[in-house]
Structure formats: C-alpha cells, structure tokens
C-alpha atoms as a PDB file:
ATOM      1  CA  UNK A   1       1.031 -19.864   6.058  1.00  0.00           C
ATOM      2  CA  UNK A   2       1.974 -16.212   5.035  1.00  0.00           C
ATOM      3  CA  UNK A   3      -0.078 -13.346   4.240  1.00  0.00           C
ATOM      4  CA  UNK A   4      -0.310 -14.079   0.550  1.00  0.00           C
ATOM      5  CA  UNK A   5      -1.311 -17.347   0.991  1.00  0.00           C
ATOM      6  CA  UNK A   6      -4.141 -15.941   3.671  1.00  0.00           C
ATOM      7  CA  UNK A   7      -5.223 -13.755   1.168  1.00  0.00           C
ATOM      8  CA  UNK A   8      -5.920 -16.836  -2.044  1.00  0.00           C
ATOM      9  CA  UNK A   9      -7.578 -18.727   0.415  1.00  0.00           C
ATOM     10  CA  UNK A  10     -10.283 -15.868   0.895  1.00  0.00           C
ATOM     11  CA  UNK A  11     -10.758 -15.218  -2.468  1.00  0.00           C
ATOM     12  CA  UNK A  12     -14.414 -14.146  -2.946  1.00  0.00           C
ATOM     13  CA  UNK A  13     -16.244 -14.954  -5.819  1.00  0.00           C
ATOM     14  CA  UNK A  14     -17.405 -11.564  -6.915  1.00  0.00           C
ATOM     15  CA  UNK A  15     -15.949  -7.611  -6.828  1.00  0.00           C
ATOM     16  CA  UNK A  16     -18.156  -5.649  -4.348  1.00  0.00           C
ATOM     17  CA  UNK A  17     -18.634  -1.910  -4.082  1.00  0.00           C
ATOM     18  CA  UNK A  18     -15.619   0.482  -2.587  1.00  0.00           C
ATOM     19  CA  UNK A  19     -18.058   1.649   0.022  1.00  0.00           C
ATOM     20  CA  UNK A  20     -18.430  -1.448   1.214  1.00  0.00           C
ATOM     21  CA  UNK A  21     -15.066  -2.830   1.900  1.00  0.00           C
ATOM     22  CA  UNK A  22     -11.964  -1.115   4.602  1.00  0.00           C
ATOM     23  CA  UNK A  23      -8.211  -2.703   4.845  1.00  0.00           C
ATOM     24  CA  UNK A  24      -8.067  -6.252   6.233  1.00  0.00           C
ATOM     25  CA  UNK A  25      -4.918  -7.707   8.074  1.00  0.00           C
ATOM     26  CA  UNK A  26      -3.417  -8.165   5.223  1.00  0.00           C
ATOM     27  CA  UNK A  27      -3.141  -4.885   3.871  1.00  0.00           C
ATOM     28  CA  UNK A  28      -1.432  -4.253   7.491  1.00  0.00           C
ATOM     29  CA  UNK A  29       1.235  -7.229   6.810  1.00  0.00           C
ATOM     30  CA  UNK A  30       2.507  -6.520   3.451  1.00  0.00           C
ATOM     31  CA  UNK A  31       3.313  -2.609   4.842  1.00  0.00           C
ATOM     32  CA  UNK A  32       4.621  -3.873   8.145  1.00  0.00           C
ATOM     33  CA  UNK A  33       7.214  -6.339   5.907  1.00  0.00           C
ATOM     34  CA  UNK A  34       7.976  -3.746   3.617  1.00  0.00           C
ATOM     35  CA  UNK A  35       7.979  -0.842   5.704  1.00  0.00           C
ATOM     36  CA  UNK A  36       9.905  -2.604   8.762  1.00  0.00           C
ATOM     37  CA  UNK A  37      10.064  -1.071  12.179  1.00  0.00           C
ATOM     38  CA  UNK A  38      11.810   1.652  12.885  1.00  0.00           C
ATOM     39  CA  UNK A  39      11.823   3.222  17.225  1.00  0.00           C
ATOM     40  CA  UNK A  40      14.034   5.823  15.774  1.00  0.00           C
ATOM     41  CA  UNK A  41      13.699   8.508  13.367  1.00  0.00           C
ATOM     42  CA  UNK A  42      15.865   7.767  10.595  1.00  0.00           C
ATOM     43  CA  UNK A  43      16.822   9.437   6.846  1.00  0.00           C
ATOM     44  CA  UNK A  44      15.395   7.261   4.471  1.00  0.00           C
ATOM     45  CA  UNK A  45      16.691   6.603   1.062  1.00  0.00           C
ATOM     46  CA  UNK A  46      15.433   9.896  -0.365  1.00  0.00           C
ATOM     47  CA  UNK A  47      16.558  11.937   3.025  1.00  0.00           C
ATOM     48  CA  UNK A  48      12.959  11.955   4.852  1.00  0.00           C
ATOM     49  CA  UNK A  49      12.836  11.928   8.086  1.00  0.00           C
ATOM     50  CA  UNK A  50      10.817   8.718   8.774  1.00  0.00           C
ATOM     51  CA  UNK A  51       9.977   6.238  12.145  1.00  0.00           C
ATOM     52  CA  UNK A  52       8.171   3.818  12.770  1.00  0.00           C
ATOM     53  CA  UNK A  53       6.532   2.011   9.931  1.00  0.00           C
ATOM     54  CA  UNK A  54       7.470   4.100   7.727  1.00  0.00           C
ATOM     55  CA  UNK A  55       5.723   7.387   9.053  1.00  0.00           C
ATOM     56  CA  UNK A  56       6.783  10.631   7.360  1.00  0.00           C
ATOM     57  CA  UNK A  57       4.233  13.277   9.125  1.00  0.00           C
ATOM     58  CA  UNK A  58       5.981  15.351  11.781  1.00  0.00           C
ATOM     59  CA  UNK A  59       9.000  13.131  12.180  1.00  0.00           C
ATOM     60  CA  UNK A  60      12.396  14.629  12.657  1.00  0.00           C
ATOM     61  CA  UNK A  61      15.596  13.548  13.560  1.00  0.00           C
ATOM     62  CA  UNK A  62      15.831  12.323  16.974  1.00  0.00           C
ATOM     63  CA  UNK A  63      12.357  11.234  17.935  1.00  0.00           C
ATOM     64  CA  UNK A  64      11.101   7.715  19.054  1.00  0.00           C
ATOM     65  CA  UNK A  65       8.361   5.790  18.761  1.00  0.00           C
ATOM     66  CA  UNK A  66       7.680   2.491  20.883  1.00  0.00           C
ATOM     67  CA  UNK A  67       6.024  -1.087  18.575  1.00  0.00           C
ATOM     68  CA  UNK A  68       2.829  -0.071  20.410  1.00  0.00           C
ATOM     69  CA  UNK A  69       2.343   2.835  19.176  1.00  0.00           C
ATOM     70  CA  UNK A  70       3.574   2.663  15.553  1.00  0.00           C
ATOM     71  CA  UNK A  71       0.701  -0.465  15.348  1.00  0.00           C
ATOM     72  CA  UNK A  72      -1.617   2.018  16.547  1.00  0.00           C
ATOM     73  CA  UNK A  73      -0.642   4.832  14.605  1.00  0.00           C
ATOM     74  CA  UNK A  74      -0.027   2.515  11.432  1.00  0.00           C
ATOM     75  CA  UNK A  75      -3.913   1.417  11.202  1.00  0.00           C
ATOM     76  CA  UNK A  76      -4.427   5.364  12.085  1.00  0.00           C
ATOM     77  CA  UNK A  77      -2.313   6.155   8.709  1.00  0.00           C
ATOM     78  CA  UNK A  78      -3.494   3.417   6.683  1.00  0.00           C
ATOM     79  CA  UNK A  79      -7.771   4.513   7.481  1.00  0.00           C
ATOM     80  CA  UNK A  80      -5.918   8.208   6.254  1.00  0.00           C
ATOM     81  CA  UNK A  81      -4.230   6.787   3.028  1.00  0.00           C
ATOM     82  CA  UNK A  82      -7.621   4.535   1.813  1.00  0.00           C
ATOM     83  CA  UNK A  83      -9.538   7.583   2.001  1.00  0.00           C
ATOM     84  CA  UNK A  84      -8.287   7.953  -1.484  1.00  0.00           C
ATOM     85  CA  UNK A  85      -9.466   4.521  -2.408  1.00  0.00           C
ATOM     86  CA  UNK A  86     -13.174   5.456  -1.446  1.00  0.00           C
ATOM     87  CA  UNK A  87     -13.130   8.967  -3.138  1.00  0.00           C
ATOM     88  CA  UNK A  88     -11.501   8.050  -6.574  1.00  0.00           C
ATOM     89  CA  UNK A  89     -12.106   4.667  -7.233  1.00  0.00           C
ATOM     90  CA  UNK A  90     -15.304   3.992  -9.366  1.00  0.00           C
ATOM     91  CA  UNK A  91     -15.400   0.234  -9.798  1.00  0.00           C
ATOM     92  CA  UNK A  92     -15.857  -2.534  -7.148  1.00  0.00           C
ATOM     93  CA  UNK A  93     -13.013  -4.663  -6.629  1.00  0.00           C
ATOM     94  CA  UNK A  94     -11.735  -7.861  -4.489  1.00  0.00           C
ATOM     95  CA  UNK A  95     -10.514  -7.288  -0.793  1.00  0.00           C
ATOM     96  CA  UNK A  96      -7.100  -8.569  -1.854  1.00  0.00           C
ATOM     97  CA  UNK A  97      -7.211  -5.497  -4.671  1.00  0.00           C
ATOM     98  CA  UNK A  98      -8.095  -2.924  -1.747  1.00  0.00           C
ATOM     99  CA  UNK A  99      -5.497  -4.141   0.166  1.00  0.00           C
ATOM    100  CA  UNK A 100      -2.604  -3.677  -2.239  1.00  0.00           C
ATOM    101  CA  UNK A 101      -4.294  -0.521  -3.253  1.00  0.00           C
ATOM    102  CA  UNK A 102      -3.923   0.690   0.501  1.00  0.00           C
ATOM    103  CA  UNK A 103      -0.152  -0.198   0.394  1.00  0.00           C
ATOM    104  CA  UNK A 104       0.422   1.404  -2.204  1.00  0.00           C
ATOM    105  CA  UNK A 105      -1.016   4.500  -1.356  1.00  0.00           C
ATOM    106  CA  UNK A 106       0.421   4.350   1.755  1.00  0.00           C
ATOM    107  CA  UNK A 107       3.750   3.777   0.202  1.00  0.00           C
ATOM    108  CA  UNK A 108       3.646   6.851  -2.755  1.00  0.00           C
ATOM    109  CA  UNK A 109       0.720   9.374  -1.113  1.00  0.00           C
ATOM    110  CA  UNK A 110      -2.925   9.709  -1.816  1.00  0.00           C
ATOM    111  CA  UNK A 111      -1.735  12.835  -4.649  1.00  0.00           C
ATOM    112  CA  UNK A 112       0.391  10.324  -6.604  1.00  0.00           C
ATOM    113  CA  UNK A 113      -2.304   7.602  -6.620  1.00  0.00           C
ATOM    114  CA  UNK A 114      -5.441  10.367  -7.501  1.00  0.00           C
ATOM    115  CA  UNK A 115      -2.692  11.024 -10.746  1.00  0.00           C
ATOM    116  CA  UNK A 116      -1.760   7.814 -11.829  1.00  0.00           C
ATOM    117  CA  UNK A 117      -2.352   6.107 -14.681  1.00  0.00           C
ATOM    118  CA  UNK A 118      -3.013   3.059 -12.586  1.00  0.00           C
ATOM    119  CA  UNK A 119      -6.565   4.843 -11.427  1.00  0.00           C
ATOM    120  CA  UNK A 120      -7.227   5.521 -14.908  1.00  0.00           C
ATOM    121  CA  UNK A 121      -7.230   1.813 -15.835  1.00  0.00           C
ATOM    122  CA  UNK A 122      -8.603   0.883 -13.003  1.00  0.00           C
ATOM    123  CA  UNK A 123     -11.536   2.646 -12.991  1.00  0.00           C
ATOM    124  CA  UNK A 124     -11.661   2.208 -16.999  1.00  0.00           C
ATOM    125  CA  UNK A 125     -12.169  -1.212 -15.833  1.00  0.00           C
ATOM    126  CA  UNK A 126      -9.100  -2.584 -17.104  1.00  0.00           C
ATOM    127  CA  UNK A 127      -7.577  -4.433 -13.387  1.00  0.00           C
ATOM    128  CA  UNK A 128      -4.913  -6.231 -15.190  1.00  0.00           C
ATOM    129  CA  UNK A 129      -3.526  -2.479 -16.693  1.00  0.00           C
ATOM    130  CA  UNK A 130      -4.030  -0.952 -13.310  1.00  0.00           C
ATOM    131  CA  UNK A 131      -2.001  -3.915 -11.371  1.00  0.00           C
ATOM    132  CA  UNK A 132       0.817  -3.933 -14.052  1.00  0.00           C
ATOM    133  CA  UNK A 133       1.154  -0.269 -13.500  1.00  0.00           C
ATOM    134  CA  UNK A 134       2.032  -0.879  -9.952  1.00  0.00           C
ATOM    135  CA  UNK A 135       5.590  -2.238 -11.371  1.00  0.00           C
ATOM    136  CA  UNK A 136       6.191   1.818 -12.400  1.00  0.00           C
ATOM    137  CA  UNK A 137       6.245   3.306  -9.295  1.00  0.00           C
ATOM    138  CA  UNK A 138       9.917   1.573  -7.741  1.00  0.00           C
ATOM    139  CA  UNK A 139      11.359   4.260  -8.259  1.00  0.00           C
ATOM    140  CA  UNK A 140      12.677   6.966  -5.701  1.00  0.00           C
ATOM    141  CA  UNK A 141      14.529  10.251  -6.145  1.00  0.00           C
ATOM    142  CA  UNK A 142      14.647   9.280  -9.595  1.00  0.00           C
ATOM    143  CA  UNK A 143      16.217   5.878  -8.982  1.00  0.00           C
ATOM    144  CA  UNK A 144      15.334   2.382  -9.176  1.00  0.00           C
ATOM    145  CA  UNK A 145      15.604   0.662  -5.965  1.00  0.00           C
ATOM    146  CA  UNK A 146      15.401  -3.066  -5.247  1.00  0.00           C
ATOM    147  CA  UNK A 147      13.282  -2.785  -2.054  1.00  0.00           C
ATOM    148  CA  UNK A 148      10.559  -0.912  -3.778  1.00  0.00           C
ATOM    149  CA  UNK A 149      10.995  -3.682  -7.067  1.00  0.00           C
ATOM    150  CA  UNK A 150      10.135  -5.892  -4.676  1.00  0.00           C
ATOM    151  CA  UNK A 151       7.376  -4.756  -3.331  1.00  0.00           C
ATOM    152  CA  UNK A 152       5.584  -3.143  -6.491  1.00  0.00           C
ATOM    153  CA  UNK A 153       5.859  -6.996  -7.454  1.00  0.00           C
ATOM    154  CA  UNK A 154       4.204  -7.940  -4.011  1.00  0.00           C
ATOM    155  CA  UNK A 155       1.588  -5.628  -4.620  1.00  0.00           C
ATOM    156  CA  UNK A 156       0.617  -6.675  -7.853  1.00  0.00           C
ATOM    157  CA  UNK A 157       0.797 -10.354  -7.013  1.00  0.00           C
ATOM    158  CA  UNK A 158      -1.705  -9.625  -4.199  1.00  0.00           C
ATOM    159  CA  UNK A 159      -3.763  -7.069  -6.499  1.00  0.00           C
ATOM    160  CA  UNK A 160      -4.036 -10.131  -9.268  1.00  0.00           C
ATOM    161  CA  UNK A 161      -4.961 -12.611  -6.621  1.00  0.00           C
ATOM    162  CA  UNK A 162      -1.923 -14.837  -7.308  1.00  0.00           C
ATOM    163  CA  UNK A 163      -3.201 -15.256 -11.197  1.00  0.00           C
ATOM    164  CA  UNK A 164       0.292 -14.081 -12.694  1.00  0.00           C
END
C-alpha cells in the first residue's frame, strides 16, 4: 500500500479546525518522493543551491548532509513551512488537505502560499478552487517542468481525497 492509498483509508468524516491538526506521515512521504535525497549540495533546476530533501536555507556548493539528518531536519522544515497553514488558513479542513497544503508550501515558500489565489478560495470556502489551483504553480524560472506537473497533480489528488 502507498501513501495515497494510506491516506483514503483514513478519511475522516468531518473537516476539523487548523489548530487542531499538524503534518502526518504522509505529508512527510509525498515531499520525500518528490523532493528525493540529496548528501550533496547540488544546483537545482533554477540554480539554488539545495541538499538534502530539498533544503534551500544556508546550503552552498560543496556541503553534505547524511539520511539522518536530512529526516531530522526535514520534519524541522516542514513544522517551519505549516506555520503558514495555522496563521492564514481560516476554514477547517481534512488531514489529507493539511498534508498537501504542507507540501506545497514546503515546495513554493510560506510568501507564495500567504499570496495565492489558492488561499483565497480556500478560505472563501471553495476546496475544489483551492486544490485545482495547485495545478498553477509547476512552473519554475518561468518554465513548465514535468517533475513539478507531477507533483502539483499529486498534491491535488491527495488535497481532493482521491474524489477526481
């Protein structure tokens, strides 16, 4: 069973408050596949230095990081990058819509998210706006890349719960 299928099963029944809910595993699986690992710095497509799982913050050229610590540092980044979730998001939602929320923002920065139009549907109320706003953002430097296609469509398909 993958991590999408892990996330239908536990499909509650209701939305609950922001406050209430922090990443689960999941969130932590679809960044590991889409992020990959890294142990040395590397350019990525845009020219950022970046390690790890995909870890931007004081990276340069030439460093190294071992598994162990990119897992520890990854749920360290990913508490960071949900912050955003719990200050601008006014509605309750699912786990599995936190979750692709927090790879997301983990993926584009918590100032791209607090701009999108993707927070203004979301907390207009409108989820299935806000998750088919998701497919936008695959771009970078201006270009359309398959790897981040992919995962906007990941994203969404966990936001949505697996009703496409």
């Amino acid at each position: 069973m993958n991590w999408f299928d892990e996330v239908i099963k536990r499909k509650p029944d209701k939305r609950i408050p922001v406050k209430d809910l922090t990443h689960s595993q999941s969130a932590v699986d679809i960044i590991k596949e889409f992020e990959g690992y890294r142990s040395k710095a590397y350019l990525d497509a845009v020219g950022i230095p970046t390690i790890g799982y995909g870890f931007v913050k004081g990276v340069s050229l030439g460093d190294t990081i071992t598994k162990e610590d990119a897992v520890k540092r990854l749920e360290d980044e990913i508490s960071e990058h949900t912050a955003a979730i719990h200050q601008r998001v006014k509605v309750p939602l699912y786990q599995h819509e936190y979750d692709a929320l927090a790879s997301f923002i983990f993926n584009v920065g918590k100032g791209a998210f607090a701009r999108s139009t993707l927070l203004k549907k979301l907390n207009q109320g409108d989820y299935k706006g806000a998750a088919d706003e998701l497919l936008r953002w695959d771009k970078a430097g201006g270009k359309s890349l398959r790897g981040l296609t992919r995962r906007r469509e990941a994203e969404r398909k966990m936001f949505l719960g697996g009703d496409l």
